[in-house]
C-alpha atoms as a PDB file:
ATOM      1  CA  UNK A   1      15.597  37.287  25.900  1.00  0.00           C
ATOM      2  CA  UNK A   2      15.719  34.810  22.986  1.00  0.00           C
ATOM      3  CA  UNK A   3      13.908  32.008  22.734  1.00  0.00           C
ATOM      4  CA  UNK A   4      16.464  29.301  23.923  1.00  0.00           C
ATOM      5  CA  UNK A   5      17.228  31.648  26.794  1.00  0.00           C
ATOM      6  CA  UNK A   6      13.528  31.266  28.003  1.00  0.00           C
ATOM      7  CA  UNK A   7      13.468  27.542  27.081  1.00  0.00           C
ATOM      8  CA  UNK A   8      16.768  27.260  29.412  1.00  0.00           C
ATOM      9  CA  UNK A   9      15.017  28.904  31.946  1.00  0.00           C
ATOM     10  CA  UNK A  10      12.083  27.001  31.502  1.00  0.00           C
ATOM     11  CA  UNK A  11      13.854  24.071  31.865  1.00  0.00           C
ATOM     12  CA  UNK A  12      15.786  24.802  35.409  1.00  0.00           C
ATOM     13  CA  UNK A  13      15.392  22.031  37.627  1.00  0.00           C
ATOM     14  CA  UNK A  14      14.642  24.449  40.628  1.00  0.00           C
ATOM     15  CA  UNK A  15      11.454  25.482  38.202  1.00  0.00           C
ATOM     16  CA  UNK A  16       9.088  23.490  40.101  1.00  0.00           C
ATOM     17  CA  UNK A  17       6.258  25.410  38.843  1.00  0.00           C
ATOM     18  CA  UNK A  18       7.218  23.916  35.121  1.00  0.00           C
ATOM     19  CA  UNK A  19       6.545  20.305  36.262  1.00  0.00           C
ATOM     20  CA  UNK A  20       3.184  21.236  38.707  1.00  0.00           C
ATOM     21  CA  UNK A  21       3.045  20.643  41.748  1.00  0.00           C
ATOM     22  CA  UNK A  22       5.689  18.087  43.842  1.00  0.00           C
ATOM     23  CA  UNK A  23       3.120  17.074  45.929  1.00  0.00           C
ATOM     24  CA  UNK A  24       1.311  14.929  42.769  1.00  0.00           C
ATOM     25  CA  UNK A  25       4.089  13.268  40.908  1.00  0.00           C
ATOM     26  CA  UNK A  26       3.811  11.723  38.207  1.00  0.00           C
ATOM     27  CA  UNK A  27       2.793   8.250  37.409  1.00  0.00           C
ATOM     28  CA  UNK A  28       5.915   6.428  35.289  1.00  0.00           C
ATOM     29  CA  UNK A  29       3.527   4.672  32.886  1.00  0.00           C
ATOM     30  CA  UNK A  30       2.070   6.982  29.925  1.00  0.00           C
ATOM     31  CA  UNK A  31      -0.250   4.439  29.159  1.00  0.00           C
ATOM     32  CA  UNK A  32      -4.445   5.145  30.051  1.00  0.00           C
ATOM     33  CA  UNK A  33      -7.063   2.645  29.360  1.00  0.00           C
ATOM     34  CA  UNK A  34      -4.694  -0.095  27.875  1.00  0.00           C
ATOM     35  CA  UNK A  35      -7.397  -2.034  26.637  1.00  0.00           C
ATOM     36  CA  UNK A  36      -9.324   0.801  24.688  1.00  0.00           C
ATOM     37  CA  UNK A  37      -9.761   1.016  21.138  1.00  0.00           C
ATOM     38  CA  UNK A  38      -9.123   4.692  21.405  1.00  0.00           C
ATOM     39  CA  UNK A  39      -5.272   5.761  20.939  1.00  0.00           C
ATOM     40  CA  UNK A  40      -5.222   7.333  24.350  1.00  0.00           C
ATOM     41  CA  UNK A  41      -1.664   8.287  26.697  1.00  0.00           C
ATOM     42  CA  UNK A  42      -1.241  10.310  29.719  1.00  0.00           C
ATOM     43  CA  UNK A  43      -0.546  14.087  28.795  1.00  0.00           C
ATOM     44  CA  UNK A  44       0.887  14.822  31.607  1.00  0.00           C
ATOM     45  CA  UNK A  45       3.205  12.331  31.848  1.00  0.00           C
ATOM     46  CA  UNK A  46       4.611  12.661  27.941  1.00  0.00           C
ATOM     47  CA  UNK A  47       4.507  16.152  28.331  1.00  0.00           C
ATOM     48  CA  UNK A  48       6.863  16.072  31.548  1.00  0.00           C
ATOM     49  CA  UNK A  49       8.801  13.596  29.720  1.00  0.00           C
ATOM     50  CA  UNK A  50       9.235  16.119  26.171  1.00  0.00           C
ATOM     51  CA  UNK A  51       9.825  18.948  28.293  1.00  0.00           C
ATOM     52  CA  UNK A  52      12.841  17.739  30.432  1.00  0.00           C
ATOM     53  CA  UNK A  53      14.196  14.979  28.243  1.00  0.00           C
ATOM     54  CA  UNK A  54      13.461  15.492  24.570  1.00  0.00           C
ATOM     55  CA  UNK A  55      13.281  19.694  24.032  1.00  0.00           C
ATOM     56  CA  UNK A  56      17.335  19.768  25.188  1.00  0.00           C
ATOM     57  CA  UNK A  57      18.313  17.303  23.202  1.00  0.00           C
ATOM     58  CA  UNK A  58      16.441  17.670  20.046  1.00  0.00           C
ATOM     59  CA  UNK A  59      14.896  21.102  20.119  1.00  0.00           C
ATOM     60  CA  UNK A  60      11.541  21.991  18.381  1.00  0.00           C
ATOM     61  CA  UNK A  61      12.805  22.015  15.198  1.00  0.00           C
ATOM     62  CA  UNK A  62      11.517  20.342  12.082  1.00  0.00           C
ATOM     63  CA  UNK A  63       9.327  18.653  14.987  1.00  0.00           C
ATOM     64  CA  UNK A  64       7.099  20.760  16.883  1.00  0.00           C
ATOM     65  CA  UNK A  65       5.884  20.310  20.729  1.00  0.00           C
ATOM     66  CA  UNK A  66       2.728  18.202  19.298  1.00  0.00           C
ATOM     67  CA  UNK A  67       4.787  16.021  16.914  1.00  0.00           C
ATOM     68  CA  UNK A  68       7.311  15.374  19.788  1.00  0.00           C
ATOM     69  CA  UNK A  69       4.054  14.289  21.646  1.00  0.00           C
ATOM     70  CA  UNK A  70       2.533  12.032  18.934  1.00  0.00           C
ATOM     71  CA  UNK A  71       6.128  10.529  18.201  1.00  0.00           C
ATOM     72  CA  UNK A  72       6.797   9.707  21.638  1.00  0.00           C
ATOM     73  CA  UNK A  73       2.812   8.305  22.123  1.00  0.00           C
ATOM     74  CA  UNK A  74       3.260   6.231  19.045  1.00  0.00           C
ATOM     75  CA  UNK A  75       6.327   4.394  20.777  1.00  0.00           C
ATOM     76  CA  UNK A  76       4.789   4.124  24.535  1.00  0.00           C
ATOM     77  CA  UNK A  77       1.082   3.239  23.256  1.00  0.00           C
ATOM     78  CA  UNK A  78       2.203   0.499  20.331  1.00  0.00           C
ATOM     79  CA  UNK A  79       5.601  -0.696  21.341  1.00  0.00           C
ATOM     80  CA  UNK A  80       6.843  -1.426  17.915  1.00  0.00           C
ATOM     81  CA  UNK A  81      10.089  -3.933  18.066  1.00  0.00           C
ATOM     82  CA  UNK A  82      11.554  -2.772  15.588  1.00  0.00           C
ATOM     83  CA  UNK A  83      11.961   0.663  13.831  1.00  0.00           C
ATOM     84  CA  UNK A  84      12.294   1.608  10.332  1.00  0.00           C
ATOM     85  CA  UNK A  85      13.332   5.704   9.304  1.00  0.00           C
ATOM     86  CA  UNK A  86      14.268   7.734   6.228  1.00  0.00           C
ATOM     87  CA  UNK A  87      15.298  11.031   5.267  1.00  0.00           C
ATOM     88  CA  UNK A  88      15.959  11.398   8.923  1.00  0.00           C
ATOM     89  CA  UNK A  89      19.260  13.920   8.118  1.00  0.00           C
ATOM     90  CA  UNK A  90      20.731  13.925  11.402  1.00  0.00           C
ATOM     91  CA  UNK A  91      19.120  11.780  13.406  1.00  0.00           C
ATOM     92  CA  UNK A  92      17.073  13.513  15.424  1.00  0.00           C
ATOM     93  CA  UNK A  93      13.774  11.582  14.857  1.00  0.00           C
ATOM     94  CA  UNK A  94      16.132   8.436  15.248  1.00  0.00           C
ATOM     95  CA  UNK A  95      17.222  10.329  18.979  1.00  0.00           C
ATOM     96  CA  UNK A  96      13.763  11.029  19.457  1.00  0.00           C
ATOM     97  CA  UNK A  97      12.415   7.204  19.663  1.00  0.00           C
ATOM     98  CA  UNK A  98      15.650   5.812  21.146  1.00  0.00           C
ATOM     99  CA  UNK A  99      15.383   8.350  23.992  1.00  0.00           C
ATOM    100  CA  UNK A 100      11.438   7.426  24.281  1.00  0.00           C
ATOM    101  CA  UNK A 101      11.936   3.826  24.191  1.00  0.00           C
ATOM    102  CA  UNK A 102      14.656   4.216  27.091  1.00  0.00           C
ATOM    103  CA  UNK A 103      12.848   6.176  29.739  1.00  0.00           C
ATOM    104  CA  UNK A 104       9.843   4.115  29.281  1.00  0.00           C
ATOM    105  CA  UNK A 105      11.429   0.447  29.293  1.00  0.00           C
ATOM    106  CA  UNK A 106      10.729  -0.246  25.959  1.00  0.00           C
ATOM    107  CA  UNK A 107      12.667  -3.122  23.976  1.00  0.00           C
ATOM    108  CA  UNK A 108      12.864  -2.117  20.576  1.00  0.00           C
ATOM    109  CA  UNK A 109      15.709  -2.034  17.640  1.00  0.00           C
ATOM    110  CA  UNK A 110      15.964   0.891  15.572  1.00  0.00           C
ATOM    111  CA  UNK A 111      17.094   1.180  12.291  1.00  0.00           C
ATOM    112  CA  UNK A 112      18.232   5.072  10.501  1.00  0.00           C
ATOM    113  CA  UNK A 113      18.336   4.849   6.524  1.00  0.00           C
ATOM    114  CA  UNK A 114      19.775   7.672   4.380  1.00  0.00           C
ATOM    115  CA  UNK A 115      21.356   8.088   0.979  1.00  0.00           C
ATOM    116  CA  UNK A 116      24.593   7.011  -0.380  1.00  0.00           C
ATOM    117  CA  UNK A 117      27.289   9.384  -0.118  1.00  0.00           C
ATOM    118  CA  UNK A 118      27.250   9.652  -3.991  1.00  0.00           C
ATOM    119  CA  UNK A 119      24.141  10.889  -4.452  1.00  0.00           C
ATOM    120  CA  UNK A 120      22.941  14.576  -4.197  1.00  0.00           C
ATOM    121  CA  UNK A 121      20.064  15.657  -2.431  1.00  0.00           C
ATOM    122  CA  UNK A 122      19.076  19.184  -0.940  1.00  0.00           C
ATOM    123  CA  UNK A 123      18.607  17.408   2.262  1.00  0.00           C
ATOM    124  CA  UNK A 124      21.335  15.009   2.044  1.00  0.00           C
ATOM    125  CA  UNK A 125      23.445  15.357   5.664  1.00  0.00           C
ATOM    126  CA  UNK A 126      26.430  14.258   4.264  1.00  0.00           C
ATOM    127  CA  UNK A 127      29.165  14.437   7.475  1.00  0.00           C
ATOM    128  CA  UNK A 128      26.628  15.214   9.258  1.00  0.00           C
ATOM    129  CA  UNK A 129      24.922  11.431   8.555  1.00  0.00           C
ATOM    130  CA  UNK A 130      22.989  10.618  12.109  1.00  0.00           C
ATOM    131  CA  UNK A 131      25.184  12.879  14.075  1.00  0.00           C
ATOM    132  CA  UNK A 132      22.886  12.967  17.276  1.00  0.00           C
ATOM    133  CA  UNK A 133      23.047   8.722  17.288  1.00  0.00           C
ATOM    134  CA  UNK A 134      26.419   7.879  17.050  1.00  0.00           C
ATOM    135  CA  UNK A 135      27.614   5.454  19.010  1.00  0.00           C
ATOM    136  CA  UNK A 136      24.335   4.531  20.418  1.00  0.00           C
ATOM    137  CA  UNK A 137      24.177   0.525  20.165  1.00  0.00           C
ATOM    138  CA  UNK A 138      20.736   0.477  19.278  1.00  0.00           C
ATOM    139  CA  UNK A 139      20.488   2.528  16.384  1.00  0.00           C
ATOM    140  CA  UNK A 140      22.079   1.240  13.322  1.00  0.00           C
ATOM    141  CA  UNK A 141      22.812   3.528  10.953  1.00  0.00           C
ATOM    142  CA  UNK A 142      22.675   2.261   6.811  1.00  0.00           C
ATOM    143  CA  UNK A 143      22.963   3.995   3.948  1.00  0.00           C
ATOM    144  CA  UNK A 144      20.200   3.080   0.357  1.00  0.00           C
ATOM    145  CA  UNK A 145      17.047   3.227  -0.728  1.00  0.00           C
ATOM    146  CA  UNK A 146      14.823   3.667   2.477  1.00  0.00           C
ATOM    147  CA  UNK A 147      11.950   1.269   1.456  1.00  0.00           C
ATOM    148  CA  UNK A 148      13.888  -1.347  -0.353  1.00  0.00           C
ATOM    149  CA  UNK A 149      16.401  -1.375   2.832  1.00  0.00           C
ATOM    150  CA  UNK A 150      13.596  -1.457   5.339  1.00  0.00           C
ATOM    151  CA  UNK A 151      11.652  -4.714   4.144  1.00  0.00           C
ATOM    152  CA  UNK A 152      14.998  -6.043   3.858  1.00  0.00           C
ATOM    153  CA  UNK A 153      16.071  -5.405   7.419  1.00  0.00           C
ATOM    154  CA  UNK A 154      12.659  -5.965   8.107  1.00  0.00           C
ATOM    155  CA  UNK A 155      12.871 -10.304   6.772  1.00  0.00           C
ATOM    156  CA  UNK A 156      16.219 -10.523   8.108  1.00  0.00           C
ATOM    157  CA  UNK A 157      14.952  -9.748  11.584  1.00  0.00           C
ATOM    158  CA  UNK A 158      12.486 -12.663  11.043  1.00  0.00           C
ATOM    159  CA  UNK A 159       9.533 -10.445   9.870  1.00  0.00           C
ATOM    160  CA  UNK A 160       8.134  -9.496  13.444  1.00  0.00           C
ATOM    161  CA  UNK A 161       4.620  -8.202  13.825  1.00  0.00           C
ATOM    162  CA  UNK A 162       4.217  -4.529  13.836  1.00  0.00           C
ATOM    163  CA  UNK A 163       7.178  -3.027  13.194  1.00  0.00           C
ATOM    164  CA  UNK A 164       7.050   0.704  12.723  1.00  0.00           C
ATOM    165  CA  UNK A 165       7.726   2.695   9.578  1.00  0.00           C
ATOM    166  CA  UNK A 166       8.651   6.643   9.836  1.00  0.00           C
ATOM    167  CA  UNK A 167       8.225   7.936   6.354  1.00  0.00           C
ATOM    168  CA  UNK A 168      10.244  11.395   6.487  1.00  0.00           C
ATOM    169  CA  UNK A 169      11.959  11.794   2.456  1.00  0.00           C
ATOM    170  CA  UNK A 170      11.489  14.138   0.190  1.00  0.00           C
ATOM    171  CA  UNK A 171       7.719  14.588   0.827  1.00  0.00           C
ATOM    172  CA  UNK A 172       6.689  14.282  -2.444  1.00  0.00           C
ATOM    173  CA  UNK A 173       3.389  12.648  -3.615  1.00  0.00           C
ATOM    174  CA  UNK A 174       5.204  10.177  -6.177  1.00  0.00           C
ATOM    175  CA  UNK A 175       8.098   9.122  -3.409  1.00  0.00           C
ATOM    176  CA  UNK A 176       5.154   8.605  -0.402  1.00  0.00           C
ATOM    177  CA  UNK A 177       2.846   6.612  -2.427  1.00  0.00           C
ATOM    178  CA  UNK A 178       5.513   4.513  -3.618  1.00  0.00           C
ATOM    179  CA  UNK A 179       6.873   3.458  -0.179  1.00  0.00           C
ATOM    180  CA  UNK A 180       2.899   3.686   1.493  1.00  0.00           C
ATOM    181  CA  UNK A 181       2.439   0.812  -1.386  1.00  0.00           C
ATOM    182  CA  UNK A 182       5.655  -1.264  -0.726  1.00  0.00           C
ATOM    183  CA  UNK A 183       5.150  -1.643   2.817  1.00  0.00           C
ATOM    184  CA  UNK A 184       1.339  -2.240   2.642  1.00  0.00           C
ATOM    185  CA  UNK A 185       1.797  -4.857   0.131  1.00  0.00           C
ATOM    186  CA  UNK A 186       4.706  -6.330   2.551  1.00  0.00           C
ATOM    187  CA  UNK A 187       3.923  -6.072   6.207  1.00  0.00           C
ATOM    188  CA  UNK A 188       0.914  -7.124   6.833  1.00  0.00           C
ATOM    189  CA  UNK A 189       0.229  -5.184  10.536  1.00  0.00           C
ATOM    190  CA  UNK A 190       2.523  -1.938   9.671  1.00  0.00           C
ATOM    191  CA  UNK A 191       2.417   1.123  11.995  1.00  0.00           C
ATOM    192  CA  UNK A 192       2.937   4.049   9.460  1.00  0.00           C
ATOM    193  CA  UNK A 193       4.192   7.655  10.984  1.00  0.00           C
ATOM    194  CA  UNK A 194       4.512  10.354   8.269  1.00  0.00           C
ATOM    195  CA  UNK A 195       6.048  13.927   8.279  1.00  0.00           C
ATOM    196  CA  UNK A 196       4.932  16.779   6.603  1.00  0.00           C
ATOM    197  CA  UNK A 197       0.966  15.823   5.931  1.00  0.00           C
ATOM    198  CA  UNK A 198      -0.484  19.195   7.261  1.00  0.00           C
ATOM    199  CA  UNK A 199      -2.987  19.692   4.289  1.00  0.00           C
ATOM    200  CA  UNK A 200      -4.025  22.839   2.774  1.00  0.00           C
ATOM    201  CA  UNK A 201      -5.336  24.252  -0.341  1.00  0.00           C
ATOM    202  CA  UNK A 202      -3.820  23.611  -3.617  1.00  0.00           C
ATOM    203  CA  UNK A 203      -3.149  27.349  -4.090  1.00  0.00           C
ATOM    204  CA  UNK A 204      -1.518  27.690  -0.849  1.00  0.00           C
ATOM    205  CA  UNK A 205       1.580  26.565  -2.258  1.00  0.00           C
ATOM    206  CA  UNK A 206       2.425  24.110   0.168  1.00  0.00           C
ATOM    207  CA  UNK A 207       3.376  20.476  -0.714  1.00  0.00           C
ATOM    208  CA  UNK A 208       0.139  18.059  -0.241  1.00  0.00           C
ATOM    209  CA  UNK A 209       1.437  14.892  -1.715  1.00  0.00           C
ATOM    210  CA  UNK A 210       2.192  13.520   1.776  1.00  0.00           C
ATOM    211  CA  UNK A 211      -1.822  14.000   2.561  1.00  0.00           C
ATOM    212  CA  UNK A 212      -3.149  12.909  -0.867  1.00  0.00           C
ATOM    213  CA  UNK A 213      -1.230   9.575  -0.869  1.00  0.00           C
ATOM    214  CA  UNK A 214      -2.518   8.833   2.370  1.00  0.00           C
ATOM    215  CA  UNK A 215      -5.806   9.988   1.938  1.00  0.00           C
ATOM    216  CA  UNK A 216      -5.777   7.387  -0.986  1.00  0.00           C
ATOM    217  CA  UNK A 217      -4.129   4.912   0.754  1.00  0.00           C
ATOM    218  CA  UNK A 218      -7.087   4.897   3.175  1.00  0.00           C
ATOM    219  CA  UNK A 219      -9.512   4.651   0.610  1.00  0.00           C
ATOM    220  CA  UNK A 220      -8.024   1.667  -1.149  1.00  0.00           C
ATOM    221  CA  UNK A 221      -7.382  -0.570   2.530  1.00  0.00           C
ATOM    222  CA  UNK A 222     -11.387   0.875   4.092  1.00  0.00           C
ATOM    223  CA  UNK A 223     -11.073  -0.467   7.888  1.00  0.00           C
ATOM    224  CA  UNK A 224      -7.569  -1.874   7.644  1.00  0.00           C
ATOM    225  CA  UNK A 225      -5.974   1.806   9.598  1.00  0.00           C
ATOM    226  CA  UNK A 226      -7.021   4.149  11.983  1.00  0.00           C
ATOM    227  CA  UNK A 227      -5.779   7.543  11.740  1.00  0.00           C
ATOM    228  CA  UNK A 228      -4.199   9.737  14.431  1.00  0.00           C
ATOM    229  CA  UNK A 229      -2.908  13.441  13.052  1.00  0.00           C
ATOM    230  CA  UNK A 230      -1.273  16.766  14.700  1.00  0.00           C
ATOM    231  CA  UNK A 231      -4.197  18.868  11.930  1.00  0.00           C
ATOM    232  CA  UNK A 232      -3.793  22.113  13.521  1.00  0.00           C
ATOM    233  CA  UNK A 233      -0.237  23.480  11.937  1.00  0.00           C
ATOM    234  CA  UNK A 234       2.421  22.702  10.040  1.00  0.00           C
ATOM    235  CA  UNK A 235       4.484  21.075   8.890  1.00  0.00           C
ATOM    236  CA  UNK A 236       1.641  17.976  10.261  1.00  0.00           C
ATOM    237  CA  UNK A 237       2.470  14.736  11.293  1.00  0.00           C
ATOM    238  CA  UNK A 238      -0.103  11.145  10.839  1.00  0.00           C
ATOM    239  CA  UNK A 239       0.137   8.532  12.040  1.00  0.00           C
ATOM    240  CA  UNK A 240      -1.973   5.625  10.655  1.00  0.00           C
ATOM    241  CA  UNK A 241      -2.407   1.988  13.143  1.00  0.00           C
ATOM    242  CA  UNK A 242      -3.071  -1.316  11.882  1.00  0.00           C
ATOM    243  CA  UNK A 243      -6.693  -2.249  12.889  1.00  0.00           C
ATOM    244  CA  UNK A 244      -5.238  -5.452  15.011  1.00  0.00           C
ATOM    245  CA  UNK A 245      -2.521  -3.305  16.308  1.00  0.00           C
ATOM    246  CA  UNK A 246      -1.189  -4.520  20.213  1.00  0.00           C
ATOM    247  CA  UNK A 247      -3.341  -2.075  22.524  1.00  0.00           C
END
């Protein structure tokens, strides 16, 4: 049996055993110890949530079970009003918070930035441009350069306190540090979620620059983030929290 066979089995409503028990449902709110320095959600609850909402619609592809977990914490623990992506392709991270903020009762605008038609890019979507938001009011869908768009979305919304940046382009060092350094310098309370930051050795052939730019972001802004990662495969997601980020 293939792997979305079992996952469609998994999945079966009449699965109770998937869920645990019917006797304990439960609780709607993902949020534990609100006032807690300590980035901190109910497993359980997210997991329930991933399992039955998120993994049919979006899969577990390029975003594994624990960066489904962290992306969907991120939106339920900060409440960001406002959302800012890139290099998304089709839309799935895009799907991915809009879905979150809905079955949690969270008010927030997101915004889906990809490349101009004209240019080429191995990951460029093309026809395929945000395919899994379409028609989904709030999601708006623009087409430039995904910094330089942001901050401008970003003022014309009135600047609002922690909005939330998902850095997913072309993962290289140069491209990262660049847009770590516009938004820093911008926003002053940005909540920064990065793709592909998995570090290994050098000689392992795999692409570090998302991890080295913000390893030295860090060091140049000591005590301004706090750092939340999935370390344990790839492709590695961060995700980095203003120090006077809403708790």
């Amino acid at each position: 049996m293939g792997l979305r066979s079992r996952l469609s089995q998994f999945l079966h409503k009449d699965n109770k055993a998937a869920v645990g028990p019917a006797e304990t449902p439960l609780p709607s709110n993902p949020i534990r110890n609100p006032q807690s320095s300590e980035f901190e959600i109910d497993g359980w609850n997210i997991s329930e949530f991933i399992v039955h909402r998120l993994v049919p619609i979006v899969g577990i592809h390029p975003f594994p079970l624990q960066e489904l977990m962290l992306m969907s914490a991120a939106i339920t623990r900060l409440e960001p009003p406002i959302i800012f992506e890139w290099g998304t392709n089709i839309g799935k991270s895009a799907r991915i918070f809009h879905e979150t903020a809905c079955h949690y009762g969270i008010k927030t605008t997101i915004h889906s930035i990809d490349l101009p038609d004209d240019i080429e890019h191995g990951e460029h979507p093309h026809s395929q441009r945000g395919e899994l938001v379409r028609g989904i009011d709030a999601v708006k869908l623009h087409q430039g350069d995904g910094l330089n768009v942001a901050l401008k979305l970003w003022g014309d919304a009135g600047s609002p306190s922690g909005p939330m940046f998902f850095i997913d382009g072309d993962h290289s060092y140069e491209s990262v540090k660049r847009e770590l350094e516009g938004i820093t310098k911008a926003v002053r309370d940005p909540i920064l979620l990065l793709h592909d930051t998995f570090y290994q050795s050098p000689e392992s052939g795999y692409n570090i620059g998302p991890h080295r730019a913000i390893s030295e972001l860090l060091a140049e802004h000591p005590g301004r983030f706090s750092i939340v990662e999935t370390s344990i495969s790839l492709p590695g997601m961060s995700l980095l929290i203003p120090a006077k980020a809403p708790s």
